[in-house]
Protein backbone atom coordinates (compact mmCIF):
# COMPACT_ATOMS: atom_id res chain seq x y z
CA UNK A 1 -30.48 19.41 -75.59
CA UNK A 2 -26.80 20.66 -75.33
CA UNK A 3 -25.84 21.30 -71.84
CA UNK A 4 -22.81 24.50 -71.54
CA UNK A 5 -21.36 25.66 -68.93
CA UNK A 6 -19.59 28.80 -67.50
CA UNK A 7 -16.13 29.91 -67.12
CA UNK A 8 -14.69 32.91 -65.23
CA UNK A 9 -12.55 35.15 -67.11
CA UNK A 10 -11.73 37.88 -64.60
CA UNK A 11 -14.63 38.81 -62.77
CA UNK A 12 -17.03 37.70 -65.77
CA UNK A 13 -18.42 34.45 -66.13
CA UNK A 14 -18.25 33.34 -70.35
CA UNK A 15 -20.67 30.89 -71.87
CA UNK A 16 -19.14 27.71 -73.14
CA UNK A 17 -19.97 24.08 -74.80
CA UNK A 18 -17.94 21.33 -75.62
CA UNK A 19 -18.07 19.69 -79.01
CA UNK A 20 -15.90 16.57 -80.75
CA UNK A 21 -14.53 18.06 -83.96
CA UNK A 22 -12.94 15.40 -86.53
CA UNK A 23 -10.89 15.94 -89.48
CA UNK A 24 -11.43 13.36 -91.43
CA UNK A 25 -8.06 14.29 -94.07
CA UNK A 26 -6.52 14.01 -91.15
CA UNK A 27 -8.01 11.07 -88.70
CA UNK A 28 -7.53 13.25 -85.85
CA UNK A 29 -10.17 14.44 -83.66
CA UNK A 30 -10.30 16.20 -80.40
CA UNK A 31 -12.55 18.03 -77.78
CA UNK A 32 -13.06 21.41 -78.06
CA UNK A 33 -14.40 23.84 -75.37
CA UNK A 34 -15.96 26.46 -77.58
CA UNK A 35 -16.57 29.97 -76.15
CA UNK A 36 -20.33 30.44 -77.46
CA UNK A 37 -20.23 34.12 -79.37
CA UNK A 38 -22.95 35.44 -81.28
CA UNK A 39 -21.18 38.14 -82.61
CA UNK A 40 -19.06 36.09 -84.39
CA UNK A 41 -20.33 34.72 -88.12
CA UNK A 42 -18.29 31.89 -88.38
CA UNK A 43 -16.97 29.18 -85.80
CA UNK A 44 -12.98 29.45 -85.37
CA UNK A 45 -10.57 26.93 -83.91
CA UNK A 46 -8.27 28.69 -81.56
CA UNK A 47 -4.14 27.79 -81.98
CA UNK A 48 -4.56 25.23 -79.04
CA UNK A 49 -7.41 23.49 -79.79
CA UNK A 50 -5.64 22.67 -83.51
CA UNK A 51 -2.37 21.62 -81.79
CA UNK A 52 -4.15 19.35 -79.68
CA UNK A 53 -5.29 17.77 -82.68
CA UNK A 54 -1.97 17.50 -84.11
CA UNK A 55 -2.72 19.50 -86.87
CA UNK A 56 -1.13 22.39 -87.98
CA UNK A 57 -2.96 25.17 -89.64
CA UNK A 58 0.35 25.82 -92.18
CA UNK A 59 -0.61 24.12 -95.55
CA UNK A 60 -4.28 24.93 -95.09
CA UNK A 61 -6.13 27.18 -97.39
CA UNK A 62 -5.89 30.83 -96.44
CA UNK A 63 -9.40 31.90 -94.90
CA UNK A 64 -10.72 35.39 -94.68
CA UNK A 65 -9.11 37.71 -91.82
CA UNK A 66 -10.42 37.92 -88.57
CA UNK A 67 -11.79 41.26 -87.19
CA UNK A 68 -12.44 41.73 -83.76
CA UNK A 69 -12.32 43.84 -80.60
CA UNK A 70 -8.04 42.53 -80.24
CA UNK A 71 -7.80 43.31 -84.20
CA UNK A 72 -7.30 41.49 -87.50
CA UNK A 73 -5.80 37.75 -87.37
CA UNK A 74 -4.96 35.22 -89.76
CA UNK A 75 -6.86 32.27 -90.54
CA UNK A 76 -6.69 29.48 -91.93
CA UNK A 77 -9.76 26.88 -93.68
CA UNK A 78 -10.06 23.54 -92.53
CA UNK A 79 -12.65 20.75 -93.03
CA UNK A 80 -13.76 19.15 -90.49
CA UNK A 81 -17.25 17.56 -88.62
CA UNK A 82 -18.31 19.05 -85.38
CA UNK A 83 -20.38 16.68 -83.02
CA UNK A 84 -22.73 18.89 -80.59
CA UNK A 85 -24.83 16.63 -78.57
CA UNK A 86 -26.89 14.31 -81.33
CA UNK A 87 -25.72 16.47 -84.07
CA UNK A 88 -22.98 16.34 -86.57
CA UNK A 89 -22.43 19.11 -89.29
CA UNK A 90 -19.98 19.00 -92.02
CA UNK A 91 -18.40 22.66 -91.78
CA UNK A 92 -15.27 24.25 -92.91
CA UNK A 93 -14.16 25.55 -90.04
CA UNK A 94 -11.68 28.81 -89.34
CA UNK A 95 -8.46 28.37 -87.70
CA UNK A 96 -6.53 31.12 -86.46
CA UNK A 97 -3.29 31.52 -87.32
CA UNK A 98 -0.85 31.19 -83.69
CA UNK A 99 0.53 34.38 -82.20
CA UNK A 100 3.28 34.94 -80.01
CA UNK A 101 0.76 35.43 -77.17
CA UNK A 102 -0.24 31.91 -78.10
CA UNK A 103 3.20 30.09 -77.43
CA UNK A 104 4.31 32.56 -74.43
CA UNK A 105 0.82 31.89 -72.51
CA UNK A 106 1.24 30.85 -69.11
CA UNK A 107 -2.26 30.58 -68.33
CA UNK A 108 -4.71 27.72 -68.72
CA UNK A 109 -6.99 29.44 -70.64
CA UNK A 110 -5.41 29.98 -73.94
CA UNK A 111 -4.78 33.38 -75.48
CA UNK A 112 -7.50 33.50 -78.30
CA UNK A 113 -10.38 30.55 -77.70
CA UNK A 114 -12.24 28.56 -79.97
CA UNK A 115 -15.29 30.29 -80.77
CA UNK A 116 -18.66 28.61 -81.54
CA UNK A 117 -20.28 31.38 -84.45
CA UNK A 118 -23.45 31.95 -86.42
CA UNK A 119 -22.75 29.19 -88.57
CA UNK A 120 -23.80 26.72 -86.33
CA UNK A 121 -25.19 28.57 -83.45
CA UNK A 122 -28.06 29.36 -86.24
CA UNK A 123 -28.98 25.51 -86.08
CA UNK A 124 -29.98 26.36 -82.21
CA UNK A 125 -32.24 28.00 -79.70
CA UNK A 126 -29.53 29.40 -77.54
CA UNK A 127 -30.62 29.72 -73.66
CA UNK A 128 -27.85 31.43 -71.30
CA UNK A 129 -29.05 32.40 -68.16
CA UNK A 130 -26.34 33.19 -65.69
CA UNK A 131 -28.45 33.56 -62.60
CA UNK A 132 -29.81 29.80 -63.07
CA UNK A 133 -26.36 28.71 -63.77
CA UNK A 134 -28.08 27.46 -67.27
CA UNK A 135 -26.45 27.37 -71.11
CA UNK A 136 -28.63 25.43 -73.46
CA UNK A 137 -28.63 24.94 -77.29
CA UNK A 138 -31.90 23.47 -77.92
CA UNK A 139 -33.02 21.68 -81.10
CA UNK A 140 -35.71 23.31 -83.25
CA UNK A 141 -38.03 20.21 -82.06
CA UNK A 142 -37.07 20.85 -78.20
CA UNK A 143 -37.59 25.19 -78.67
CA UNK A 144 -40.83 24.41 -80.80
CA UNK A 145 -42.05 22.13 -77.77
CA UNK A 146 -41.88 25.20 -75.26
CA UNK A 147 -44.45 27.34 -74.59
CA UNK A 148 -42.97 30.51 -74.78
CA UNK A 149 -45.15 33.72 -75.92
């Protein structure tokens, strides 16, 4: 079991879990707080979270745009292995590409976060209940073990 958390952003409270993610061409690695999305199909590194890792996203093989609510951005493949609790999946990852809200952020949350996707989100049973203060991803063994109608 993969214990998250919750952030405020505003007045809302977002879902989040930390995961190690390694590049091995690299032999960096670095924490990640990912923002837990199931709307989004793939998992994306966010400008900070690849800086932190000394790596930059320049060089990389061009990934498919990203579409969302803020529009279309850049990004960037990268190969990496992302740790959640017990497990570790090779993935190639999306990085977005750093805008100038990225670099002229004052805040401590950055301007776009990393975003945990369907691509391994799918590998889950994903529990968020805000009243119980509670974000899970739950192997298939732990889900299959409840007794859920």
């Amino acid at each position: 079991m993969i214990r998250g958390y919750f952030l405020a952003a505003g007045t809302a409270r977002r879902p989040y879990v930390n995961a190690l993610v390694e590049f091995p061409r690299h032999r960096r690695r670095v924490s990640v707080a990912f923002l837990i999305d199931t709307g989004a199909d793939r998992t994306v590194l966010a400008p900070s979270d690849l800086a932190r890792a000394g790596i930059v996203s320049i060089g990389q093989p061009l990934g498919p745009p990203s579409t969302g609510v803020g529009g279309t951005v850049t990004t960037r493949n990268i190969e990496c292995l992302v740790t959640l609790g017990n497990v570790t999946v090779e993935v190639t990852l999306l990085a977005f590409e750093p805008t100038d809200a990225d670099s002229a952020s004052t805040s401590p949350q950055p301007a776009i976060p990393s975003l945990l996707g369907h691509d391994l989100l799918s590998r889950f049973a994903l529990l968020v209940d805000p009243q119980r203060d509670r974000v899970l991803l739950l192997e298939p063994h732990e889900a299959n073990a409840l007794s859920l109608p």
